[in-house]
N, C-alpha and C. Protein backbone atom coordinates (compact mmCIF):
# COMPACT_ATOMS: atom_id res chain seq x y z
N UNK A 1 41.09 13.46 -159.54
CA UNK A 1 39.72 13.10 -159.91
C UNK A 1 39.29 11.82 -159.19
N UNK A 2 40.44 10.73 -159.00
CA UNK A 2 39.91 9.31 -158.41
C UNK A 2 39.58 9.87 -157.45
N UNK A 3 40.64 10.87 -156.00
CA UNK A 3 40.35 10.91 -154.99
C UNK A 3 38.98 11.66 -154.77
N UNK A 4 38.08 12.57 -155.77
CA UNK A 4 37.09 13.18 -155.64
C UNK A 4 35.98 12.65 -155.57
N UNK A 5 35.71 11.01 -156.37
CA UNK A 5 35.36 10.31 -156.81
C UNK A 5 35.16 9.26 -155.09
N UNK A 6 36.17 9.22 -154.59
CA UNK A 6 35.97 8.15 -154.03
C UNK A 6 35.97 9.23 -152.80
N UNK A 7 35.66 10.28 -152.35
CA UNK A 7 35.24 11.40 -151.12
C UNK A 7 33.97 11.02 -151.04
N UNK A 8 33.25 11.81 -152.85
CA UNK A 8 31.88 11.45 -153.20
C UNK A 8 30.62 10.55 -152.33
N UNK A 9 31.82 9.08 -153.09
CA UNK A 9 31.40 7.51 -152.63
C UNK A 9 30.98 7.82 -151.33
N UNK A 10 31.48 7.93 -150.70
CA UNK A 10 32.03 7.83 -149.48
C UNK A 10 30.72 8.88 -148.57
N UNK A 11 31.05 9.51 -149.01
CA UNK A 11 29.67 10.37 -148.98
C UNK A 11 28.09 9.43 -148.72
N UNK A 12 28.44 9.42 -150.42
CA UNK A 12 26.90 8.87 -150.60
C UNK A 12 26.28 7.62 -149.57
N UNK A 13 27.04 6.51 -149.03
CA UNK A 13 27.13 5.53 -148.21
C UNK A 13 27.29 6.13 -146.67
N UNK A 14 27.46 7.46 -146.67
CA UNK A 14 27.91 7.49 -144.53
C UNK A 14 26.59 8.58 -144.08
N UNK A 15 25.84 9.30 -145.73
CA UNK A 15 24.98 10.10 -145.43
C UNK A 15 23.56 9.31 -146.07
N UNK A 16 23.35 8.22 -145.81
CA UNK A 16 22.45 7.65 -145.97
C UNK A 16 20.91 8.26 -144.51
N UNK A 17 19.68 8.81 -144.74
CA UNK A 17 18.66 9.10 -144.04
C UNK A 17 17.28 7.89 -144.09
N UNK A 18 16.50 7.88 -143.00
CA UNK A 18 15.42 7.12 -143.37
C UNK A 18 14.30 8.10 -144.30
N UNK A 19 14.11 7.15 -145.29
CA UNK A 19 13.01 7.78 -146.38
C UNK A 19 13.82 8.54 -147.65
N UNK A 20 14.88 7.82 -147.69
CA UNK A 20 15.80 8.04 -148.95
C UNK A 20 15.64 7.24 -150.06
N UNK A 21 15.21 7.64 -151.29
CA UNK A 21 14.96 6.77 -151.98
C UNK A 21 16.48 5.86 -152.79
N UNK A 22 16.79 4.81 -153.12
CA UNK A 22 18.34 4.49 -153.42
C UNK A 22 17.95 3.09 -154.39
N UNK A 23 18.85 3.00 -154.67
CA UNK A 23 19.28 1.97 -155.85
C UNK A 23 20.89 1.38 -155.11
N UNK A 24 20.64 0.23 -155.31
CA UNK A 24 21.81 -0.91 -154.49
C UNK A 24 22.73 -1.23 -155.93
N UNK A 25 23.63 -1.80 -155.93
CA UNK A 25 24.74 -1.99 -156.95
C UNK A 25 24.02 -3.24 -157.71
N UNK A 26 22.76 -4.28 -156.41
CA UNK A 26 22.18 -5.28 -157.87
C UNK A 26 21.07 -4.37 -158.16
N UNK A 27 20.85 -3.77 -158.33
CA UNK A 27 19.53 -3.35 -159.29
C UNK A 27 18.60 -2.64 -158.43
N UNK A 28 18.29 -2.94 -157.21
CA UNK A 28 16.95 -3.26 -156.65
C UNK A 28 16.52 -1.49 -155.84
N UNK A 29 15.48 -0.88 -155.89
CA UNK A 29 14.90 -0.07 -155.55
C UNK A 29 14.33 0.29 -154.83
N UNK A 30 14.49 0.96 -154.07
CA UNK A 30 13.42 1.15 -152.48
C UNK A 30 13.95 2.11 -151.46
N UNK A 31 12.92 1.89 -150.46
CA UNK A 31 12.93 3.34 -149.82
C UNK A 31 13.86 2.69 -148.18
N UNK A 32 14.78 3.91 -147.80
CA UNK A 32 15.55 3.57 -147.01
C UNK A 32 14.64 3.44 -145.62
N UNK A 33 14.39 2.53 -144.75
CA UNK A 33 13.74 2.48 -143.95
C UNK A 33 14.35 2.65 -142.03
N UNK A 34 15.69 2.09 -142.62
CA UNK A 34 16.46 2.05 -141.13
C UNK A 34 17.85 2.25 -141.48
N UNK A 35 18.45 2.78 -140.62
CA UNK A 35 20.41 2.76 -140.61
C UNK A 35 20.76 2.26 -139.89
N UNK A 36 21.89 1.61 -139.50
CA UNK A 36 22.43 1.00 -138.66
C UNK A 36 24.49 2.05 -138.73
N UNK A 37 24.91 1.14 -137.99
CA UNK A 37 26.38 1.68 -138.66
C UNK A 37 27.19 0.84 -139.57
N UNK A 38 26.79 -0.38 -139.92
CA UNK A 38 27.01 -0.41 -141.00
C UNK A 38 25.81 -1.24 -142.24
N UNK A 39 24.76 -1.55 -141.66
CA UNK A 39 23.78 -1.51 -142.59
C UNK A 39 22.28 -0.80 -142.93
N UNK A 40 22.15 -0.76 -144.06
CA UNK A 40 20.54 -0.11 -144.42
C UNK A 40 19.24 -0.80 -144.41
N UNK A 41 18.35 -0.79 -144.39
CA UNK A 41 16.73 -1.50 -144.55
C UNK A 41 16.22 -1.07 -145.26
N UNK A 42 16.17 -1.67 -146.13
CA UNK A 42 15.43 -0.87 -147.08
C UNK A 42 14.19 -1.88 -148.17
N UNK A 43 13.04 -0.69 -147.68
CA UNK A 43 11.92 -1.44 -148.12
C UNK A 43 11.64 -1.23 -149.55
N UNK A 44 11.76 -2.52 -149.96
CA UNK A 44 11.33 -2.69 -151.96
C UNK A 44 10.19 -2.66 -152.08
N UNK A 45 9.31 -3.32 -151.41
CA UNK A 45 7.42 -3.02 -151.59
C UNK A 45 6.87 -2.67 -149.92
N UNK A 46 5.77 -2.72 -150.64
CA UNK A 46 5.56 -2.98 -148.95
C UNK A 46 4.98 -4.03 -148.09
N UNK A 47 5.45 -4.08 -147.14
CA UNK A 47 5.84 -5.29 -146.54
C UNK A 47 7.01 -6.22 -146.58
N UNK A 48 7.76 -5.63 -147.67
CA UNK A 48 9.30 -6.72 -147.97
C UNK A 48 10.46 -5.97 -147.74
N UNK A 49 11.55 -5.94 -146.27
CA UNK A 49 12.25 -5.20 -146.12
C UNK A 49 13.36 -6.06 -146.23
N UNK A 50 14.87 -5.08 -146.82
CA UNK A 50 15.81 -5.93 -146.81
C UNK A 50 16.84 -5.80 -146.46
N UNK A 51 17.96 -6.09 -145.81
CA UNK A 51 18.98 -5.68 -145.34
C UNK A 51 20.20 -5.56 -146.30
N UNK A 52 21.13 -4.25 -146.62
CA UNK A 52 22.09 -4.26 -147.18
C UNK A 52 23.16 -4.03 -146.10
N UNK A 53 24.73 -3.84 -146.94
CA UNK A 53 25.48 -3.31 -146.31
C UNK A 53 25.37 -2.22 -147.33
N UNK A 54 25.81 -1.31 -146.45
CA UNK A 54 25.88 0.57 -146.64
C UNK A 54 26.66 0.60 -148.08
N UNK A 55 27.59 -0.05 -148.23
CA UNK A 55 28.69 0.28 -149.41
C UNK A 55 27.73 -0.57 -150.69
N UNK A 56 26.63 -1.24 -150.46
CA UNK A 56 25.62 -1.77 -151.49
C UNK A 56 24.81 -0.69 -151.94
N UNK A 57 24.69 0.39 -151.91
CA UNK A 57 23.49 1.42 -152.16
C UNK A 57 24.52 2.49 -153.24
N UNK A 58 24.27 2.19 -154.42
CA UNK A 58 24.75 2.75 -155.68
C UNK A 58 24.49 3.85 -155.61
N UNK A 59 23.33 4.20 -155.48
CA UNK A 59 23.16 5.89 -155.53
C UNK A 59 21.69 6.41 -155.06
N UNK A 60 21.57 7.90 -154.73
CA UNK A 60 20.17 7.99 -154.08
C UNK A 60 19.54 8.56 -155.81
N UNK A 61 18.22 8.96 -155.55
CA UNK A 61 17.15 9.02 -156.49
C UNK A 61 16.25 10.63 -155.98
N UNK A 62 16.05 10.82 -156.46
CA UNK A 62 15.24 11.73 -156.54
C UNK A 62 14.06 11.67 -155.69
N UNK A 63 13.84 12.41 -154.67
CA UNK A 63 12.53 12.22 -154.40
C UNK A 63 11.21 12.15 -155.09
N UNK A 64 10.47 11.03 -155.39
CA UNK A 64 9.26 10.46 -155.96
C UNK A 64 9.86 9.77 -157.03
N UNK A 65 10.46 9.52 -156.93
CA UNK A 65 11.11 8.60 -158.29
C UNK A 65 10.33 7.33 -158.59
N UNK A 66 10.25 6.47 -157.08
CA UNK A 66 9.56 5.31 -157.17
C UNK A 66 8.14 5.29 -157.49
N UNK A 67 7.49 6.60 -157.33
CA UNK A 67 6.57 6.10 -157.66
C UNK A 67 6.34 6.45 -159.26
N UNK A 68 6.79 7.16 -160.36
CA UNK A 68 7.10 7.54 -161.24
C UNK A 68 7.25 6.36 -161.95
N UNK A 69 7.91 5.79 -160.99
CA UNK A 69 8.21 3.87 -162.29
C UNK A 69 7.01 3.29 -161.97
């Protein structure tokens, strides 16, 4: 189960797309704007983009989620 768990992970962080909606491990919400190989851009409003590393993006969201909140 760990190792399924951490395939998953692993997953979720290497199949990151632009216009993915995601949630980072602090909290924060927004739409994936750029990839790099090992970081994301990702815009919280608009006009405010921010740089993570890839293994920071907790999980993706549903498409339209953001605007729903």
């Amino acid at each position: 189960l760990h190792t399924a768990y951490r395939r998953q992970r692993q997953m979720c962080i290497r199949d990151r797309s632009k216009g993915d909606e995601v949630v980072t491990n602090g909290g924060m919400i927004g739409k994936v704007a750029k990839v790099s190989d090992d970081f994301v851009t990702i815009t919280l409003a608009e006009g405010i983009d921010s740089h993570f590393q890839k293994a920071a993006v907790a999980s993706v969201l549903p498409k339209g989620t953001i605007k729903s909140i």
